[in-house]
N, C-alpha and C. Protein backbone atom coordinates (compact mmCIF):
# COMPACT_ATOMS: atom_id res chain seq x y z
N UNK A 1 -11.90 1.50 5.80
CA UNK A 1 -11.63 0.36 6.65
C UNK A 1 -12.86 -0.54 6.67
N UNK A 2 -12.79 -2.19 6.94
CA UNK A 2 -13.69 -2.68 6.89
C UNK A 2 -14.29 -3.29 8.12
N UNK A 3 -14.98 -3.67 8.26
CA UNK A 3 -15.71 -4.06 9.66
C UNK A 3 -14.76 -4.95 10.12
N UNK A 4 -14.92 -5.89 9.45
CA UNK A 4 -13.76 -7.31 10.09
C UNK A 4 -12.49 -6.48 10.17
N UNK A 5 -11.72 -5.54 9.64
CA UNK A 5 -10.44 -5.22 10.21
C UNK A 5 -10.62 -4.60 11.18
N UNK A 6 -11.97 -3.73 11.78
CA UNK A 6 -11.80 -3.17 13.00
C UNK A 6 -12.28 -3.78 14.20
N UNK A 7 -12.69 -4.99 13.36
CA UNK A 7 -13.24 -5.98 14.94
C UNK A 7 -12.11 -6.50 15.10
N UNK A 8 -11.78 -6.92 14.33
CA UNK A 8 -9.99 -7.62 14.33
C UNK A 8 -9.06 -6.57 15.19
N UNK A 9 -8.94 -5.33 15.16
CA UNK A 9 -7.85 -4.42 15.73
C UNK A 9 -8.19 -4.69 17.15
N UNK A 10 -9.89 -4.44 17.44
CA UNK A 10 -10.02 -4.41 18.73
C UNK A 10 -10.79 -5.46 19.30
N UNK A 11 -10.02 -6.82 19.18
CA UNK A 11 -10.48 -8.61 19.38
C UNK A 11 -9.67 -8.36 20.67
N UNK A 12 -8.02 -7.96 20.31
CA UNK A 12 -7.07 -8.36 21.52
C UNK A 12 -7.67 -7.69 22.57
N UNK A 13 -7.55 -7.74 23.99
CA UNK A 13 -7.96 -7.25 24.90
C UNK A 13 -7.14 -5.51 25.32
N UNK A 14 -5.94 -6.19 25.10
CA UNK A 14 -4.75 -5.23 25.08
C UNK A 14 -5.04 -4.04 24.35
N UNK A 15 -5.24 -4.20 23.14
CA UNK A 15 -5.59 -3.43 22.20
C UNK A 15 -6.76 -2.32 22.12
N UNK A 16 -8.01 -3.19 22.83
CA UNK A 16 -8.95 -2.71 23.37
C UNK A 16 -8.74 -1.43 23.88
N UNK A 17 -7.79 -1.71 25.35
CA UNK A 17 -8.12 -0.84 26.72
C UNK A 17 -7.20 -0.21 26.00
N UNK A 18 -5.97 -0.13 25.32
CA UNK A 18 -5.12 0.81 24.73
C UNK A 18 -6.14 1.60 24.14
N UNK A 19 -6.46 1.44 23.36
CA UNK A 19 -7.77 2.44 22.65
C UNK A 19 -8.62 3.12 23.35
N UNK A 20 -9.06 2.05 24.13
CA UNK A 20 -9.92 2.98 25.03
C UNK A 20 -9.26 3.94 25.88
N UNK A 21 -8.16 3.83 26.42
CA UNK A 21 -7.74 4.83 27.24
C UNK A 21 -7.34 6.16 26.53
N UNK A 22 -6.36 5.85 25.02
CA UNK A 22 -6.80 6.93 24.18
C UNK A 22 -7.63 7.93 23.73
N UNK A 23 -8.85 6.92 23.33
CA UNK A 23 -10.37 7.39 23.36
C UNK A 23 -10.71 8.51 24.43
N UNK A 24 -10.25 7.87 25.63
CA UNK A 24 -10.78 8.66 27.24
C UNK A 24 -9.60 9.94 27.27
N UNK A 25 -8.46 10.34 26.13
CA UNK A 25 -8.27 11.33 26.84
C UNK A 25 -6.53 11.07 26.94
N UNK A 26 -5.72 9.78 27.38
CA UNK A 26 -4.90 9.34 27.42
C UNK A 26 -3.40 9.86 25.72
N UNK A 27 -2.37 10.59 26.32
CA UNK A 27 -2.51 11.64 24.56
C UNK A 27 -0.89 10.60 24.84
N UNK A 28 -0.18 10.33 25.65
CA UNK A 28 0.94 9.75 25.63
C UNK A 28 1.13 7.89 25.96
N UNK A 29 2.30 7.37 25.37
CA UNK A 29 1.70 5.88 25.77
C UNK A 29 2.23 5.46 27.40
N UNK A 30 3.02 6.90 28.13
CA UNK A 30 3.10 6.53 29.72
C UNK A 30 1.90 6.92 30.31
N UNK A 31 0.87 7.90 29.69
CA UNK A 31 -0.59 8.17 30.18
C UNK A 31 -1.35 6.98 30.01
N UNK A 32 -1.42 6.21 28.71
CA UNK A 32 -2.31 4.80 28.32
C UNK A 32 -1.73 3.61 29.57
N UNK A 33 0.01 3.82 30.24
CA UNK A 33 0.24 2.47 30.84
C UNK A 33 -0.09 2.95 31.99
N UNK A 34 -0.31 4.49 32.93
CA UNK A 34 -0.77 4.47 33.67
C UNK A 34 -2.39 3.94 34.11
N UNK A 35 -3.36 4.42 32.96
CA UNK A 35 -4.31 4.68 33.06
C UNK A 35 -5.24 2.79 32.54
N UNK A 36 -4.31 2.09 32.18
CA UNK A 36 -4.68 1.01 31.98
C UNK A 36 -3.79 -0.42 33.06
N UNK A 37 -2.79 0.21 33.49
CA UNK A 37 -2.48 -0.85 34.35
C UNK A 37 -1.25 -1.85 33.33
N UNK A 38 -1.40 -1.84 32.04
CA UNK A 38 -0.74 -2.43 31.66
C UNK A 38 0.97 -2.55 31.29
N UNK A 39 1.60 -3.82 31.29
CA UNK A 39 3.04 -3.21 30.94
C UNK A 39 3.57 -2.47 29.54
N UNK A 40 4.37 -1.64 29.82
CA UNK A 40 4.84 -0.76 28.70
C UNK A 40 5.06 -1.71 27.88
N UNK A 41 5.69 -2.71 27.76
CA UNK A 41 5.88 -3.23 26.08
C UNK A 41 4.65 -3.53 25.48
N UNK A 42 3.58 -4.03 26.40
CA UNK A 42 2.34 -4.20 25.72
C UNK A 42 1.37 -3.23 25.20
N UNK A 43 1.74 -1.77 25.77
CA UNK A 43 1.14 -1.07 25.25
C UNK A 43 1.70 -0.35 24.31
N UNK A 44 3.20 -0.48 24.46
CA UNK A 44 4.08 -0.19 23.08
C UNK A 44 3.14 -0.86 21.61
N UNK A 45 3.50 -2.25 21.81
CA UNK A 45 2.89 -2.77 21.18
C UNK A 45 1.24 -2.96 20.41
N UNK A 46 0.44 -2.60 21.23
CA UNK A 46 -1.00 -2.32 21.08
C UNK A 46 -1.01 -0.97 20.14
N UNK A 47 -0.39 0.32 20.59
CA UNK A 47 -0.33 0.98 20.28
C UNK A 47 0.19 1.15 18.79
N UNK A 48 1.34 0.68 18.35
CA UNK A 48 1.88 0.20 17.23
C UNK A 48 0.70 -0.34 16.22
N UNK A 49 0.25 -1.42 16.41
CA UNK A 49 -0.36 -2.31 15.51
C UNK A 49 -1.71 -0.96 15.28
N UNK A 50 -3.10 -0.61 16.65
CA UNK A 50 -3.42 0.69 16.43
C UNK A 50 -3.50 1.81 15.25
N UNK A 51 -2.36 2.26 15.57
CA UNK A 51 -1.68 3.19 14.71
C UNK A 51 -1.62 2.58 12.99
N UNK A 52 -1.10 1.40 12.66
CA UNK A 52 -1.07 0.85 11.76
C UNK A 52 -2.44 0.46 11.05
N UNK A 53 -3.11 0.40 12.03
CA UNK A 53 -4.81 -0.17 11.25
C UNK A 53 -5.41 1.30 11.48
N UNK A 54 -4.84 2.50 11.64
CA UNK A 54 -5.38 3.79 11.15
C UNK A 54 -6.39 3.88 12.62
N UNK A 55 -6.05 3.86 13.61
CA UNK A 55 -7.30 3.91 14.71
C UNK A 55 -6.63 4.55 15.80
N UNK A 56 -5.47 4.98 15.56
CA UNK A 56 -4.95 5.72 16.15
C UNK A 56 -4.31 6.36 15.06
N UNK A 57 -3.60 8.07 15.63
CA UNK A 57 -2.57 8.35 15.03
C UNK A 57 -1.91 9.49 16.00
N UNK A 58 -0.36 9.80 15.80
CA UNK A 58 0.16 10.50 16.57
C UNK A 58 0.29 12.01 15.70
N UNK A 59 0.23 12.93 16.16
CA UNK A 59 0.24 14.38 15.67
C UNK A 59 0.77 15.03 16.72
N UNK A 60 1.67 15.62 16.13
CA UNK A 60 2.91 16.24 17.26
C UNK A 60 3.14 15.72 18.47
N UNK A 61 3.48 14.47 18.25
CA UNK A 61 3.87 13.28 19.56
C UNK A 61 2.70 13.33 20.42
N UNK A 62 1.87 13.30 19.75
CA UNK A 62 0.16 12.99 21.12
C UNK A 62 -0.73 12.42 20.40
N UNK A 63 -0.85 11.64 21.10
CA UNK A 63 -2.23 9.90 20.52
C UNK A 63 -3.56 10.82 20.31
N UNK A 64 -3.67 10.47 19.31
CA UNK A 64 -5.21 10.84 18.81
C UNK A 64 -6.47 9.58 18.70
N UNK A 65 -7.19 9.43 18.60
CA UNK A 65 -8.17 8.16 18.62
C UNK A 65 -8.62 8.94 17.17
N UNK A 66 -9.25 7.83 16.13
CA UNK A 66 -9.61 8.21 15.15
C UNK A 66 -10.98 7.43 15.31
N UNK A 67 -11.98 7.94 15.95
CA UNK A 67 -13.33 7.50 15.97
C UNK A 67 -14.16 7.61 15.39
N UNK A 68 -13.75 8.22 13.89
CA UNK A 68 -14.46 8.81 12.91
C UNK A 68 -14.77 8.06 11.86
N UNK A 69 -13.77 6.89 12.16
CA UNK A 69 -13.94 5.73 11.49
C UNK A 69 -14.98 4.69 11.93
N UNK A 70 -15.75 4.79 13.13
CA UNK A 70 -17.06 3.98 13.62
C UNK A 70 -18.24 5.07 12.46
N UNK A 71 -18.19 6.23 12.81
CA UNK A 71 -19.13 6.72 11.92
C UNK A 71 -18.85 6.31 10.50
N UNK A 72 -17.90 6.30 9.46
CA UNK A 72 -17.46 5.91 8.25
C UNK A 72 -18.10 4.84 7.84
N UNK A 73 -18.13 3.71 9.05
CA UNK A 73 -18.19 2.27 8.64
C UNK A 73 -19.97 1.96 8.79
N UNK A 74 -20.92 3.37 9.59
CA UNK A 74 -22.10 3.20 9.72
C UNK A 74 -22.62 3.62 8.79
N UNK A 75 -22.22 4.59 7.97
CA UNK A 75 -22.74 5.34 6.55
C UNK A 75 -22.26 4.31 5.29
N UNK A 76 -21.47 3.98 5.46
CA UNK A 76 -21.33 2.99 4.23
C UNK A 76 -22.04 1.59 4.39
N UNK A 77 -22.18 0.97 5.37
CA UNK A 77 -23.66 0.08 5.53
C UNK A 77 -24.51 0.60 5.32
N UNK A 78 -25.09 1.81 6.05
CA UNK A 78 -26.43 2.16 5.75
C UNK A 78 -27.07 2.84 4.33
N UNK A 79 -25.94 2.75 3.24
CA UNK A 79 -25.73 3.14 1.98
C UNK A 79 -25.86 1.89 0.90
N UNK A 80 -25.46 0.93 1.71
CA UNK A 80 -25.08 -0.54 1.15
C UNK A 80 -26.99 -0.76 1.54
N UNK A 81 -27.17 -0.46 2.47
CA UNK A 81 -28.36 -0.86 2.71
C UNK A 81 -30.05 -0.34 1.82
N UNK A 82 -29.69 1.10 1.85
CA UNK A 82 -30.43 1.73 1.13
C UNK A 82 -30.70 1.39 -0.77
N UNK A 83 -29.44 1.05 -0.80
CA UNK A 83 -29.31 0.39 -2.33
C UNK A 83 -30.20 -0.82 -2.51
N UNK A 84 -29.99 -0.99 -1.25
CA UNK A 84 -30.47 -3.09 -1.21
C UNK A 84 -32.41 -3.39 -1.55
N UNK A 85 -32.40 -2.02 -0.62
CA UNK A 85 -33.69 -1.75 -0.76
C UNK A 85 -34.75 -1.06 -1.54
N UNK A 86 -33.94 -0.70 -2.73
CA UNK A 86 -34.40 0.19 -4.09
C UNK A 86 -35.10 -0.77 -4.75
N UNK A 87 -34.49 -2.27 -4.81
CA UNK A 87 -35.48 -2.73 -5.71
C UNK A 87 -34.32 -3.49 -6.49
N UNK A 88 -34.73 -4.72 -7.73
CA UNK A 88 -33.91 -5.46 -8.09
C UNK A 88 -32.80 -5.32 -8.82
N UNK A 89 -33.14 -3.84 -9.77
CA UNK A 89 -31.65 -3.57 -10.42
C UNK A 89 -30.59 -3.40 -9.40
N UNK A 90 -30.94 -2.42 -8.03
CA UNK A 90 -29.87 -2.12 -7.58
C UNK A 90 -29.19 -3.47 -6.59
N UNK A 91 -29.82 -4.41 -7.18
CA UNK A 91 -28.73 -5.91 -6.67
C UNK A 91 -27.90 -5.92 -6.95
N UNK A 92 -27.47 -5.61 -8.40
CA UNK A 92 -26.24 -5.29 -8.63
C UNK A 92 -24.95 -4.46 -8.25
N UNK A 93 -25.81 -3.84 -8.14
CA UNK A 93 -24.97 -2.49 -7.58
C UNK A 93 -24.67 -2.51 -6.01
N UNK A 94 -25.78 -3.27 -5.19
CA UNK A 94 -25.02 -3.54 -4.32
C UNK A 94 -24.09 -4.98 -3.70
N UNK A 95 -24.05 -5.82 -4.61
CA UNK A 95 -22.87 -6.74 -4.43
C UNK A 95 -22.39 -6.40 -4.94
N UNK A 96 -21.89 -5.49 -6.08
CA UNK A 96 -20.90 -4.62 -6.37
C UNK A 96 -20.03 -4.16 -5.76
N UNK A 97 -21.04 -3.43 -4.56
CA UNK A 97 -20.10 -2.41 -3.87
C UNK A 97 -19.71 -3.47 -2.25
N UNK A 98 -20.20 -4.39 -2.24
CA UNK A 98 -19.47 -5.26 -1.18
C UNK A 98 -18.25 -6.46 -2.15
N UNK A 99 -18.14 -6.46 -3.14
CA UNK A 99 -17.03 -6.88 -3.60
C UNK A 99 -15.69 -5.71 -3.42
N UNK A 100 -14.35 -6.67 -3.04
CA UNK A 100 -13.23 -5.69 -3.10
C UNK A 100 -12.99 -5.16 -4.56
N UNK A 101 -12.48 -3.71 -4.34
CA UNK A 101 -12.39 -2.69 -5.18
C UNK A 101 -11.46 -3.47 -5.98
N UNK A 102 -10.23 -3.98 -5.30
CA UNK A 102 -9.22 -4.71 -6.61
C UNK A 102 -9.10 -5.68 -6.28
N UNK A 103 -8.48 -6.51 -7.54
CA UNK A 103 -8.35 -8.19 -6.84
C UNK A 103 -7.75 -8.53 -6.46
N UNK A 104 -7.21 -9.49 -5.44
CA UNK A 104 -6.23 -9.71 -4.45
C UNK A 104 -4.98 -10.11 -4.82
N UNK A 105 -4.10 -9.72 -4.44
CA UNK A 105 -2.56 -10.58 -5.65
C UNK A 105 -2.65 -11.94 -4.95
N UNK A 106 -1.45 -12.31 -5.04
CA UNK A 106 -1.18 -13.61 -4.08
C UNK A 106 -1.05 -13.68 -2.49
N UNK A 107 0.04 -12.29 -2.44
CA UNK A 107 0.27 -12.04 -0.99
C UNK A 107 -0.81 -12.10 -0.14
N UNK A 108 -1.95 -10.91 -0.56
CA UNK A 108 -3.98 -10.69 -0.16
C UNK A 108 -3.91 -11.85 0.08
N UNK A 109 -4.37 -13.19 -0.78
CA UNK A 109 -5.06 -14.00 -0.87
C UNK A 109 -4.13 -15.13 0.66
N UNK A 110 -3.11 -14.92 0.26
CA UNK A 110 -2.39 -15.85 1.92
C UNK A 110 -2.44 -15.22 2.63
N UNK A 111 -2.17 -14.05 2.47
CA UNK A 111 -2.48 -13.01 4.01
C UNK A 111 -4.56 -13.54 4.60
N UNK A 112 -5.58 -13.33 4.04
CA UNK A 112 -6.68 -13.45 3.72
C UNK A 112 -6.99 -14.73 4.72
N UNK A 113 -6.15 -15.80 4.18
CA UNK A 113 -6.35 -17.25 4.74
C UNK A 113 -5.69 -17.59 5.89
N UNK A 114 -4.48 -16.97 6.07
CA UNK A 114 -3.75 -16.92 7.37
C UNK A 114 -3.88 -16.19 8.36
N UNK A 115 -4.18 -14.84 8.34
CA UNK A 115 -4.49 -13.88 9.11
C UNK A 115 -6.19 -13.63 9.52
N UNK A 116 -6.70 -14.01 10.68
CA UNK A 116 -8.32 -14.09 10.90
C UNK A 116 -8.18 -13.10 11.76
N UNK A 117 -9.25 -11.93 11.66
CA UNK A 117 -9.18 -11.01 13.23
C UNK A 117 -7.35 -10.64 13.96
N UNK A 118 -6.98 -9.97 13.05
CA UNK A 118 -5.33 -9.41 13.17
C UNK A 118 -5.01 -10.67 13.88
N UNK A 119 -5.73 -11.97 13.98
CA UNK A 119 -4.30 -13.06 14.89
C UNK A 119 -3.79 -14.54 13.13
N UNK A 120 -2.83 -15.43 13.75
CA UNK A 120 -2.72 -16.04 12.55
C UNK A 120 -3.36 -17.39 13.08
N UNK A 121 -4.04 -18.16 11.99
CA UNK A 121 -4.83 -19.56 12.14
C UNK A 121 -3.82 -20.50 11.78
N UNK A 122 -2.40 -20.38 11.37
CA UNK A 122 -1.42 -21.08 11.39
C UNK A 122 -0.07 -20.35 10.70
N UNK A 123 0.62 -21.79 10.68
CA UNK A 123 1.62 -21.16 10.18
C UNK A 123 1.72 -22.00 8.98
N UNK A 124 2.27 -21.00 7.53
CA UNK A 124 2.05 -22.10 6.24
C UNK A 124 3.20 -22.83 5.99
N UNK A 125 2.98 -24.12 5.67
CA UNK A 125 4.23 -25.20 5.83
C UNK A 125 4.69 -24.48 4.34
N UNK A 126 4.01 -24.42 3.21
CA UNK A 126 4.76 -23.79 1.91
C UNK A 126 5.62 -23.09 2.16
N UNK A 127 6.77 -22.92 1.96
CA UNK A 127 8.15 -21.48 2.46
C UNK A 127 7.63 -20.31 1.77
N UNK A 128 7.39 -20.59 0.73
CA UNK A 128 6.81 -18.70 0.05
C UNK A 128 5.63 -18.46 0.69
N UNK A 129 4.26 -19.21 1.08
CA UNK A 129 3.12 -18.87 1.82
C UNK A 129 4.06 -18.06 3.12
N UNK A 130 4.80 -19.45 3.77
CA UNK A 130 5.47 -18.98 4.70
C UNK A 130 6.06 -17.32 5.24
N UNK A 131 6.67 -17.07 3.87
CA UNK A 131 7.57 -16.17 3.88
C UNK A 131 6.54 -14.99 4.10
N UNK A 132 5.97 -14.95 3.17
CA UNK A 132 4.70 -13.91 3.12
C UNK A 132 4.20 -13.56 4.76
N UNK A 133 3.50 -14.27 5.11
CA UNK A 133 3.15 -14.83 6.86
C UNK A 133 4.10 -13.47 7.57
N UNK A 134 5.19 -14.36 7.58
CA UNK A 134 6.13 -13.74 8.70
C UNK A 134 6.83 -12.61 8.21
N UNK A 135 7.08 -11.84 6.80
CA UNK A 135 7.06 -10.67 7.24
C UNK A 135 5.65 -9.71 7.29
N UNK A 136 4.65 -10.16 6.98
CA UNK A 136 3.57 -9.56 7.54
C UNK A 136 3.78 -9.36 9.18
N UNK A 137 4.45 -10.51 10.14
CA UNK A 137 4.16 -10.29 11.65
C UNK A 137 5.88 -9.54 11.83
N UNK A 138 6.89 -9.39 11.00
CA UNK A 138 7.74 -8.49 11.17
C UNK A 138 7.22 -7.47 10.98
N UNK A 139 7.15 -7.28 10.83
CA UNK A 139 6.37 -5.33 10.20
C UNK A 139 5.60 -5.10 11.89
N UNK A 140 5.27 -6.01 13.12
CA UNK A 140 5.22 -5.29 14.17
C UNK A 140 6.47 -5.07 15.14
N UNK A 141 7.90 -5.24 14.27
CA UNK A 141 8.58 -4.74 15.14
C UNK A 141 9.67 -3.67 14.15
N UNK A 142 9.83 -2.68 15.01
CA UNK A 142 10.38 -1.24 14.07
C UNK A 142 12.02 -1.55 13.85
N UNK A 143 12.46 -1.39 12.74
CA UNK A 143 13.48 -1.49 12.28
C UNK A 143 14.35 -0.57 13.29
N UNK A 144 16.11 -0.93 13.78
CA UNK A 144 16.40 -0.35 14.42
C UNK A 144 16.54 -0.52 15.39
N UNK A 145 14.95 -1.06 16.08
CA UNK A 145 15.37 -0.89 17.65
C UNK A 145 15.35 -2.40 17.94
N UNK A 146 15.95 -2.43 19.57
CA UNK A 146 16.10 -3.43 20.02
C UNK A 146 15.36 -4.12 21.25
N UNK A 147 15.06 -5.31 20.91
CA UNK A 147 14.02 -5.90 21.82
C UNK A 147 14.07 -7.05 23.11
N UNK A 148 14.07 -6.98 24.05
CA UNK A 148 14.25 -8.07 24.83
C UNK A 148 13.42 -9.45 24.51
N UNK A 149 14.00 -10.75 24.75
CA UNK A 149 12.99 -12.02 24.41
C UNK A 149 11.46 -11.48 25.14
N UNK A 150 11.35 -11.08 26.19
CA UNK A 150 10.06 -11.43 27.08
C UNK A 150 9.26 -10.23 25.76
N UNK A 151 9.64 -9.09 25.48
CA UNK A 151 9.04 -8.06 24.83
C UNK A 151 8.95 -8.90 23.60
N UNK A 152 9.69 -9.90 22.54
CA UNK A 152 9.58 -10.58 21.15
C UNK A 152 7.94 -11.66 21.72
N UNK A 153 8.15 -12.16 22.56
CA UNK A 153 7.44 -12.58 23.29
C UNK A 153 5.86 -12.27 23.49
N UNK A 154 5.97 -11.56 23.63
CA UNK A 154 4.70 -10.97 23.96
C UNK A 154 3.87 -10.08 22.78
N UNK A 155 5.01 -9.86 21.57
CA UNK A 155 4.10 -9.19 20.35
C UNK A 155 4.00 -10.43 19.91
N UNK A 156 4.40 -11.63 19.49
CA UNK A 156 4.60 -12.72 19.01
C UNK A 156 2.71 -13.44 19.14
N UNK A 157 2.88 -13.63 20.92
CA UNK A 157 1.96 -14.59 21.49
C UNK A 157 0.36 -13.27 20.59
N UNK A 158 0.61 -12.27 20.79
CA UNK A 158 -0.25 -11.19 20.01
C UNK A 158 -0.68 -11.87 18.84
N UNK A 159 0.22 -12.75 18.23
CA UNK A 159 -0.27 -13.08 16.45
C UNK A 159 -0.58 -14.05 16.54
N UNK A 160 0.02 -15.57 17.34
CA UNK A 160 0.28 -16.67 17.21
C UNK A 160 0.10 -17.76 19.27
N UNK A 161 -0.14 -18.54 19.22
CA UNK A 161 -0.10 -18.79 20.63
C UNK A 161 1.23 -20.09 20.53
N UNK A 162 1.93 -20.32 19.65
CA UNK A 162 2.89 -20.83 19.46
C UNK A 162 4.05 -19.96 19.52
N UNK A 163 4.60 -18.34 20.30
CA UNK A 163 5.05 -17.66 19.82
C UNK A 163 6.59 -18.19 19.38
N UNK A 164 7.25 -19.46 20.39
CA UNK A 164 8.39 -19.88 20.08
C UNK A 164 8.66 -20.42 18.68
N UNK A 165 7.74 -20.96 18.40
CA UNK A 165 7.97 -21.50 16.67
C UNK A 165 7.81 -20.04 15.64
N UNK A 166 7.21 -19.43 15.76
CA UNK A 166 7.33 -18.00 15.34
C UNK A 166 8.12 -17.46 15.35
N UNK A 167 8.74 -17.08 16.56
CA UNK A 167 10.15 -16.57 16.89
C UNK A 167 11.35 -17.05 16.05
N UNK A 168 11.19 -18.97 16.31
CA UNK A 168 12.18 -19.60 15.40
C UNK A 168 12.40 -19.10 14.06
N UNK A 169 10.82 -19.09 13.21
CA UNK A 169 10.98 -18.91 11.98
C UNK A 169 11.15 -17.24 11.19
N UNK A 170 10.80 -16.28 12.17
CA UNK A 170 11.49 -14.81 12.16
C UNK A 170 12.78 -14.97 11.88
N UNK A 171 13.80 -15.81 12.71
CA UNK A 171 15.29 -15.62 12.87
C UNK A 171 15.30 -16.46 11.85
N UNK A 172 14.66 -17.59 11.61
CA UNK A 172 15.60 -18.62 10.27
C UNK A 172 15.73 -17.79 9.04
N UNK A 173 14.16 -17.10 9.09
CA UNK A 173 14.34 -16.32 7.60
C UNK A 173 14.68 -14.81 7.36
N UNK A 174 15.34 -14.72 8.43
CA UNK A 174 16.62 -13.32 8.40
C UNK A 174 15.66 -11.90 8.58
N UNK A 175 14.78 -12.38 8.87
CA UNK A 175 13.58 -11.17 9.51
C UNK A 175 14.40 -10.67 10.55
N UNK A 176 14.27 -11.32 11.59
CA UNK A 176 14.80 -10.91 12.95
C UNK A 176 16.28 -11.82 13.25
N UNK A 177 16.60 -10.89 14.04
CA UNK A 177 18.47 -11.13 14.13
C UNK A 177 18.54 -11.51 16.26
N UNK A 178 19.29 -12.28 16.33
CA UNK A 178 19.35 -12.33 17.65
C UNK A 178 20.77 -12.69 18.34
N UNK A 179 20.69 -11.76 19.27
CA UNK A 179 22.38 -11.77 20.07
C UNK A 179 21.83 -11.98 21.56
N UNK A 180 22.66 -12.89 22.75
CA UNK A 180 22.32 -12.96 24.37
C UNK A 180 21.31 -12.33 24.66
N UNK A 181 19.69 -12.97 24.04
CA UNK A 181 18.84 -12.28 24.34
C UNK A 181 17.67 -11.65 24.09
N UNK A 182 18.65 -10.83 22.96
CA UNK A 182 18.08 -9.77 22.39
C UNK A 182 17.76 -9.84 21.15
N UNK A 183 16.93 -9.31 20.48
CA UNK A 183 16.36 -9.27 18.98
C UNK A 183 15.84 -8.07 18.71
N UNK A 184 15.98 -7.80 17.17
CA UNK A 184 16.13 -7.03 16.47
C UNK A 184 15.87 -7.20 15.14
N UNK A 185 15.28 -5.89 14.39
CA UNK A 185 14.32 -6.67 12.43
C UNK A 185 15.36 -6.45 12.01
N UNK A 186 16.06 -7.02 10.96
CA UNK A 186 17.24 -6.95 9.84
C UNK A 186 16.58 -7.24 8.09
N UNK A 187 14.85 -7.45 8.09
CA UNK A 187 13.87 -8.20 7.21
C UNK A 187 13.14 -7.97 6.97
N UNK A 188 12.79 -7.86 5.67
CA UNK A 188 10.88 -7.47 6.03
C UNK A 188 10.82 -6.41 5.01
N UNK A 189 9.69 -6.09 4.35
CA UNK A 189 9.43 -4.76 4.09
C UNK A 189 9.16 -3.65 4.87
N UNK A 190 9.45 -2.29 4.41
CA UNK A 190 9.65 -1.08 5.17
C UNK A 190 8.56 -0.51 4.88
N UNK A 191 7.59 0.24 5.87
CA UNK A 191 6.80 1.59 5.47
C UNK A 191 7.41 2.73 4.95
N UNK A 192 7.11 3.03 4.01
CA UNK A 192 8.31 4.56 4.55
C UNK A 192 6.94 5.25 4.19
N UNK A 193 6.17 5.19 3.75
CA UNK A 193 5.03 6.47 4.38
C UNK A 193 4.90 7.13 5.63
């Protein structure tokens, strides 16, 4: 994991105290909404995205904090660093090893420009930039289940502070499906890991 994705996981505030209450001990997400005050969809949600950037994980239905990844990210600087300081060959070797391992396809490269600190800096007027965009922000809602507006709402305002134009363009492009209310993913690519 890289620095900017884990400052990015834990920018939102939400996200934060979700973690942290994890961190402290918190193994269920009605223990995290007690212990943080916050509403269940938001910590549904926190929790979700979390889990997805590897900083959480669940093992036999109980939240784990993966803090092993602050140590990970201090040994590989201080490795990056030690190189730096060998002397001039190992210049190479260390912008080497701060270049990405592979090169970015297209998706990377709009994801890259659109997505700053897990939030989005817009929305791309191109429809394929576009498309790309928004099922990246489908993928925070789980195939299957069903969501109230205030709950679409509130993972939405999570990515975007426009969440209604978001919302719009979920449903135009058959991501998300909506009946009196309610919404639901019908779009998107699937994890199945």
């Amino acid at each position: 994991m890289r620095a900017e994705v884990l400052a990015g996981l834990l920018a939102e505030p939400v996200r934060l105290r979700a973690f942290a209450a994890v961190v402290l001990g918190a193994a269920t997400p009605s223990e995290v909404v007690t212990r943080t005050g916050l509403p269940n969809r938001e910590v549904v949600a926190a929790l979700r995205r979390l889990e997805q950037g590897g900083l959480v994980s669940a093992v036999d239905g109980r939240l784990a904090a993966r803090v092993e990844v602050f140590k990970e990210l201090v040994r590989e600087y201080a490795q990056r660093e030690d190189r730096s300081l060998r002397g001039p060959q190992s210049q190479a070797s260390h912008i080497a090893a701060a270049a990405p391992q592979e090169p970015l396809d297209d998706a990377g490269r709009v994801l890259r420009t659109f997505v700053v600190n897990g939030r989005l800096t817009g929305i791309p007027v191109a429809r394929g930039k576009r498309r790309i965009v928004l099922e990246q922000v489908a993928a925070s809602f789980e195939p299957g289940v069903k969501y109230p507006e205030r709950a679409v709402n509130a993972i939405l305002r999570a990515w975007f502070s426009d969440h209604a134009s978001l919302r719009r363009y979920l449903v135009d492009e058959e991501l998300l499906a909506r009946e009196n209310g309610v919404y639901w993913r019908v779009g998107g690519p699937v994890d199945l890991g």
